[in-house]
N, C-alpha and C. Protein backbone atom coordinates (compact mmCIF):
# COMPACT_ATOMS: atom_id res chain seq x y z
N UNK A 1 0.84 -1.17 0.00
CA UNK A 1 0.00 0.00 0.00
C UNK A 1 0.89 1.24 0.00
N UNK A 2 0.37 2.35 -0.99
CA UNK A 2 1.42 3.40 -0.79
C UNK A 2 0.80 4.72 -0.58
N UNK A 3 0.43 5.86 -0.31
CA UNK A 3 -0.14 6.67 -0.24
C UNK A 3 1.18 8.04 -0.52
N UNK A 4 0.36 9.45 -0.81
CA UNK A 4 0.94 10.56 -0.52
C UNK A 4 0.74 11.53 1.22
N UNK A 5 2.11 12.01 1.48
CA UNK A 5 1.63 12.47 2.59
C UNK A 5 1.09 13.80 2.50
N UNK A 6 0.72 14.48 1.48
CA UNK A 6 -0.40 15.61 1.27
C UNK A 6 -0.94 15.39 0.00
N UNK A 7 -2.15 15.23 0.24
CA UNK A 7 -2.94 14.75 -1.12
C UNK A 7 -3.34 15.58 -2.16
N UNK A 8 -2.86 16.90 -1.94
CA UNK A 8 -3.16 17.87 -2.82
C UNK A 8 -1.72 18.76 -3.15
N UNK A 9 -0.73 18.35 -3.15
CA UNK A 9 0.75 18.80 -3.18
C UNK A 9 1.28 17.72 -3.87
N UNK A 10 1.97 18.15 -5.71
CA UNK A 10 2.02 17.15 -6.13
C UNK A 10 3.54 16.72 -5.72
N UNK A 11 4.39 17.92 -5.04
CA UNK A 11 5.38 17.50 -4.41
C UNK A 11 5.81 16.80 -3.36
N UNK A 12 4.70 16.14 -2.68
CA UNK A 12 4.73 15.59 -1.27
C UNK A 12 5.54 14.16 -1.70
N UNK A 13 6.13 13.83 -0.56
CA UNK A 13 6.71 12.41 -0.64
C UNK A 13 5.33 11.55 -0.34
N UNK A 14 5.90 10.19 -0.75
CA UNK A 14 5.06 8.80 -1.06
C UNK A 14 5.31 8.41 -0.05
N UNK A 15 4.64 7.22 0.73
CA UNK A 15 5.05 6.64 1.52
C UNK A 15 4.28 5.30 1.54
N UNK A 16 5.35 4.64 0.98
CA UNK A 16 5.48 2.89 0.57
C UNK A 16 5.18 1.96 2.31
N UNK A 17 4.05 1.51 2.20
CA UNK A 17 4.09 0.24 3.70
C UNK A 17 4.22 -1.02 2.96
N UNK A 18 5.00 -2.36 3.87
CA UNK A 18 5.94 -3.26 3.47
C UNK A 18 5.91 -3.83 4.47
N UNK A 19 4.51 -4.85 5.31
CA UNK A 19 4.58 -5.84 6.18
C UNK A 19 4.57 -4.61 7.01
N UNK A 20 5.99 -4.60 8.42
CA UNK A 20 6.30 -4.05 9.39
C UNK A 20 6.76 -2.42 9.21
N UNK A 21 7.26 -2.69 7.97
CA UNK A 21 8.19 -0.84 7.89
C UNK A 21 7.92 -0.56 6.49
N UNK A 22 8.52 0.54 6.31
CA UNK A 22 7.80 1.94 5.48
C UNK A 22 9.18 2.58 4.74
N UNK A 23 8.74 2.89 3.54
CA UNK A 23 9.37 3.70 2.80
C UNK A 23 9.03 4.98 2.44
N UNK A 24 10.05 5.88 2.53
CA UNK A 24 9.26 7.42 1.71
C UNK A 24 10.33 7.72 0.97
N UNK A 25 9.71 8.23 -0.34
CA UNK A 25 10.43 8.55 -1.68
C UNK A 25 9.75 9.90 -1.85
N UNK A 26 10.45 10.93 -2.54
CA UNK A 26 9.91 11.84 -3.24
C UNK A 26 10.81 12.29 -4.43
N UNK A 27 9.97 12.86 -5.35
CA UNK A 27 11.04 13.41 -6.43
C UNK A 27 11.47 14.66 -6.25
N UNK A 28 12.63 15.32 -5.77
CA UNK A 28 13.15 16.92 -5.60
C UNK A 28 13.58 17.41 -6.59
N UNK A 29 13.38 16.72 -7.77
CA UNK A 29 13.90 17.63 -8.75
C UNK A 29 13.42 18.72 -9.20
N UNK A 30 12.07 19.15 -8.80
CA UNK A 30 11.46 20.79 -8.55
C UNK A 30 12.19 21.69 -7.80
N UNK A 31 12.80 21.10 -6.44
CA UNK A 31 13.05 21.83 -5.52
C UNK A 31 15.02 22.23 -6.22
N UNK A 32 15.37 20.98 -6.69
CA UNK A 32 16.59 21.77 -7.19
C UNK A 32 16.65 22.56 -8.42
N UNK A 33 15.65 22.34 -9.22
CA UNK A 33 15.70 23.83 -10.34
C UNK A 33 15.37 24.81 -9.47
N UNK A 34 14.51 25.09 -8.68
CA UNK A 34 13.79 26.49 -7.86
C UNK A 34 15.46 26.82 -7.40
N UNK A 35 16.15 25.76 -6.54
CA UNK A 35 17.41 26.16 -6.12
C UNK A 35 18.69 26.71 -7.02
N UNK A 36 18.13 25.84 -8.02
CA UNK A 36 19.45 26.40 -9.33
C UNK A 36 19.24 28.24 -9.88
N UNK A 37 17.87 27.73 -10.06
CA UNK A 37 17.18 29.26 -10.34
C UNK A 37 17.50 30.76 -9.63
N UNK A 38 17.11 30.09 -8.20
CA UNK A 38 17.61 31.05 -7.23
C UNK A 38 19.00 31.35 -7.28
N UNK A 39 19.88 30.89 -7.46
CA UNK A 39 21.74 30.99 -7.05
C UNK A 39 21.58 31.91 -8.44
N UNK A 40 21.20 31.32 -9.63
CA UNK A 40 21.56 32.43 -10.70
C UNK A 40 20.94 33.84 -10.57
N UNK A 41 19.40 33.92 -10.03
CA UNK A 41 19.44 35.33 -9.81
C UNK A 41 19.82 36.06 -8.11
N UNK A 42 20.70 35.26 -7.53
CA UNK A 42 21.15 35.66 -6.24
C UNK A 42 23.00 36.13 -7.64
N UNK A 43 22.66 35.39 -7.96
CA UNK A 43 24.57 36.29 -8.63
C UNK A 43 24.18 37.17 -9.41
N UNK A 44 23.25 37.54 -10.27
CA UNK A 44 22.53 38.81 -10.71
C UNK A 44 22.53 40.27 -9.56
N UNK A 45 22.19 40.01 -8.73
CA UNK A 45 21.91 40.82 -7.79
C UNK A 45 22.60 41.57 -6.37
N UNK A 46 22.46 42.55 -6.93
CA UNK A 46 23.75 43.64 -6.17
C UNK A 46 23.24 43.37 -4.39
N UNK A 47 24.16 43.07 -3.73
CA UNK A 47 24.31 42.57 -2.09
C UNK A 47 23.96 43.61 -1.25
N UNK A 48 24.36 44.86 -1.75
CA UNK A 48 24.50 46.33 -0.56
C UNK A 48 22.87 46.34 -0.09
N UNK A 49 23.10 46.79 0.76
CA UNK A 49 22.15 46.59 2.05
C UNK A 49 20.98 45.64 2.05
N UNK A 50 21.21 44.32 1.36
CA UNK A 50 20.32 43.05 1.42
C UNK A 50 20.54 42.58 3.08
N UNK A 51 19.82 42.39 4.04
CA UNK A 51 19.59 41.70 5.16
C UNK A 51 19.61 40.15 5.01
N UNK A 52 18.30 39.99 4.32
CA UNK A 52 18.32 38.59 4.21
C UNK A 52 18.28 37.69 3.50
N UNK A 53 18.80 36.68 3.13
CA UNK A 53 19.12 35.70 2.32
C UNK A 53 18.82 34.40 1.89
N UNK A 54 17.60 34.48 1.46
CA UNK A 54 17.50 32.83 1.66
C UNK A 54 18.59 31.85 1.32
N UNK A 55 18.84 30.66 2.08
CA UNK A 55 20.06 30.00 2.27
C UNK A 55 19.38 28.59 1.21
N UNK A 56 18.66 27.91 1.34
CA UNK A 56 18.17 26.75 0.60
C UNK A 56 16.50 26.28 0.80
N UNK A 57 15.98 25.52 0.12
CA UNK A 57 15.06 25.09 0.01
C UNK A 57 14.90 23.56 0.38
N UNK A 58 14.24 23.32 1.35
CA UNK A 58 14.52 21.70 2.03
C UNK A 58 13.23 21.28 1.91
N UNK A 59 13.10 20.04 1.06
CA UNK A 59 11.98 19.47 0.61
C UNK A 59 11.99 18.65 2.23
N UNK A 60 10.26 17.84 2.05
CA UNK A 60 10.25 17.17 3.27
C UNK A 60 10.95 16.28 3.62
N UNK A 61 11.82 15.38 2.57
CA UNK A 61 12.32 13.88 2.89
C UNK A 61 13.95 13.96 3.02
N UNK A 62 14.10 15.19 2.70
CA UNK A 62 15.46 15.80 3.08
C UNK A 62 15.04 16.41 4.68
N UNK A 63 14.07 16.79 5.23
CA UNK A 63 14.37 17.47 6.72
C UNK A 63 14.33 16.24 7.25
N UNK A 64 13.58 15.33 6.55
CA UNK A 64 13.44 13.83 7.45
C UNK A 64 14.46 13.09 7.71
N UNK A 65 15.55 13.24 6.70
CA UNK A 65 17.10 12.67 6.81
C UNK A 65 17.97 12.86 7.45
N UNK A 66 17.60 14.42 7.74
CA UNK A 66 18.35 15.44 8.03
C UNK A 66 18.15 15.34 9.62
N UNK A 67 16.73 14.96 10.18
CA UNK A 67 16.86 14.35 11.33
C UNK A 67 16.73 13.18 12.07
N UNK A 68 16.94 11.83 10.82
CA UNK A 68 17.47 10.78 10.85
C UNK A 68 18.50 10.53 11.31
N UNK A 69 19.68 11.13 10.13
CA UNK A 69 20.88 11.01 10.20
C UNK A 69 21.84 12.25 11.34
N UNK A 70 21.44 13.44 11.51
CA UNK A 70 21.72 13.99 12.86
C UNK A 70 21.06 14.98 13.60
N UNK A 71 19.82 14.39 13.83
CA UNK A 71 19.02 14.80 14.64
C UNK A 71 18.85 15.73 15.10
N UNK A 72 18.80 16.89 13.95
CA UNK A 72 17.97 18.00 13.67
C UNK A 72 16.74 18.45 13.06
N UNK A 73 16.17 18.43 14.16
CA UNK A 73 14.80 18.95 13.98
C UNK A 73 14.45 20.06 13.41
N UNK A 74 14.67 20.81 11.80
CA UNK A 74 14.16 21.31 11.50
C UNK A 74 12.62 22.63 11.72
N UNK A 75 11.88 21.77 11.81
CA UNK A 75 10.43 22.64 11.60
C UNK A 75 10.39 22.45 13.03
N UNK A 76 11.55 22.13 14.59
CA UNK A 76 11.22 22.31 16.32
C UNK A 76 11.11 24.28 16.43
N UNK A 77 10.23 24.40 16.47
CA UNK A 77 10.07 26.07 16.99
C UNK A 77 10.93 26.84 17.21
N UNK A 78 12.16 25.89 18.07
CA UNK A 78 12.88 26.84 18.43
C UNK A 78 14.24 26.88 17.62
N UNK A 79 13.99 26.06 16.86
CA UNK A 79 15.52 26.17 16.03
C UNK A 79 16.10 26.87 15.21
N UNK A 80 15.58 27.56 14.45
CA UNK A 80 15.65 29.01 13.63
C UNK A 80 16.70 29.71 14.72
N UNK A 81 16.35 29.73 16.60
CA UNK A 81 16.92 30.83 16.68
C UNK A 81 17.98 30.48 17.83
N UNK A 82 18.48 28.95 17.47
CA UNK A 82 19.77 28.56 17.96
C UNK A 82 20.88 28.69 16.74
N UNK A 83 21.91 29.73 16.88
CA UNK A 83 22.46 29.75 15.89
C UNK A 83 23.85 28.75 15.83
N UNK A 84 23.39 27.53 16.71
CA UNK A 84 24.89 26.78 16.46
C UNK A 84 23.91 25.62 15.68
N UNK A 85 23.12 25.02 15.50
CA UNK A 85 21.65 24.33 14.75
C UNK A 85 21.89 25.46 14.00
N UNK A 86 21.68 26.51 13.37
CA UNK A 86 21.84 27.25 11.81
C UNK A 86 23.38 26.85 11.18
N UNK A 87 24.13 26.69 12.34
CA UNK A 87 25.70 26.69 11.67
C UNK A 87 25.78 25.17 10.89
N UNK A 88 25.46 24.26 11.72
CA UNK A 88 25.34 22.93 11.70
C UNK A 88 24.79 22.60 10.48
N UNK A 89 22.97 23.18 10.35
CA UNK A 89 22.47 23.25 9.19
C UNK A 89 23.08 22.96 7.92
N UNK A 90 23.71 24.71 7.93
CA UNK A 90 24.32 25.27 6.65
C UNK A 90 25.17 24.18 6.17
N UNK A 91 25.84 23.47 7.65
CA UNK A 91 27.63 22.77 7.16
C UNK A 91 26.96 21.08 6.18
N UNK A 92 25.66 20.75 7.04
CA UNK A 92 24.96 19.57 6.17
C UNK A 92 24.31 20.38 4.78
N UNK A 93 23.82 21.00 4.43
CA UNK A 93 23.29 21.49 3.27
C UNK A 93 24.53 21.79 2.62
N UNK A 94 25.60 22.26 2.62
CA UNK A 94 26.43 22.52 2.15
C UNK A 94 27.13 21.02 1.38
N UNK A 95 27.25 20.50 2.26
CA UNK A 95 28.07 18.94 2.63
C UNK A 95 27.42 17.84 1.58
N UNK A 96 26.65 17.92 1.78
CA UNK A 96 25.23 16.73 1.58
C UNK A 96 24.06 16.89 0.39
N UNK A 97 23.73 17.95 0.33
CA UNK A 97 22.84 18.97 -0.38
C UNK A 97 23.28 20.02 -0.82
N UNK A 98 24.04 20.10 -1.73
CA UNK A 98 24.13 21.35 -2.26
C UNK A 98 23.57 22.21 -3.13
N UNK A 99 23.00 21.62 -4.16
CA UNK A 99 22.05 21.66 -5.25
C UNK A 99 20.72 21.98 -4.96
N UNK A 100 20.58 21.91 -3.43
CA UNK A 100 19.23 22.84 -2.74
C UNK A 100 19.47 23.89 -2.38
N UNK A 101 20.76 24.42 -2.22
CA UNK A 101 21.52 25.89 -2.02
C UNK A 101 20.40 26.66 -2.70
N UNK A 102 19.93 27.95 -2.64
CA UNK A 102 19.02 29.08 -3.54
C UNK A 102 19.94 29.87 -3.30
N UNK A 103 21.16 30.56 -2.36
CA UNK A 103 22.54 31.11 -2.21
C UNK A 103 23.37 31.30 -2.92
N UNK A 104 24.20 31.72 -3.08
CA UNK A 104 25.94 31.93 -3.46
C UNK A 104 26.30 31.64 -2.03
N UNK A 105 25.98 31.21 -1.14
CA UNK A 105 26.82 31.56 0.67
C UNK A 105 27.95 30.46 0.29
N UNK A 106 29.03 30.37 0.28
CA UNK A 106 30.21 29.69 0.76
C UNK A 106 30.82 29.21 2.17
N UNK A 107 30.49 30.08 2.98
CA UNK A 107 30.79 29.44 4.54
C UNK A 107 29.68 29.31 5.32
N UNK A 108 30.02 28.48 5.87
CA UNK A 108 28.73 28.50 6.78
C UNK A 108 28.75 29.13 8.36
C-alpha cells in the first residue's frame, strides 16, 4: 500500500508500507531547479544593504534525513533561533545537499 503524505501537493513524498516498515520517496527535482534558479538570480543581484538571504530550500524527505541522520529537527520552533543548529544546518546542506543551495553563501 502506498499513499501521498499531502494529497493535494504534487510534491509531497510517497510513503510505501511493506509488512512491518515503510518507505518514503519523493522526487526533488522541482526543488533543485527552484534552487538552481535562485543561485543564478542571487549572482545577478547587487548585495548592498540586502539583510536577508535565503540559504536553501529543504523538501520534506530531506528534513526527514536530516533528522534521521543527525538529529535536527528542523520545523522544532525553536531552532531558527539557535544559531549553532543554523551553523550545523548550513555545514549539512552545504556537505550533503548542495544543489538545494538558492545562495551563493560559501561558509557557513
Amino acid at each position: 500500500m502506498s499513499f501521498k503524505s499531502q494529497d493535494n501537493n504534487p510534491h509531497s513524498f510517497t510513503v510505501k508500507e511493506q509488512d512491518s516498515s515503510f518507505l518514503l520517496e519523493q522526487n526533488v527535482q522541482a526543488y533543485k531547479d527552484y534552487a538552481e534558479q535562485s543561485r543564478k538570480v542571487d549572482e545577478s543581484i547587487t548585495r548592498n544593504g540586502r539583510q536577508y538571504r535565503p540559504f536553501a530550500i529543504i523538501p520534506d524527505i530531506v528534513a526527514i534525513d536530516i533528522l534521521t541522520k543527525y538529529g535536527l529537527d528542523i520545523h522544532a520552533d525553536d531552532f531558527m533561533s539557535n544559531p549553532i543548529n543554523l551553523r550545523k544546518l548550513k555545514n549539512i546542506i552545504m556537505t550533503d545537499y548542495p544543489l538545494l543551495q538558492t545562495s551563493n553563501i560559501r561558509k557557513a
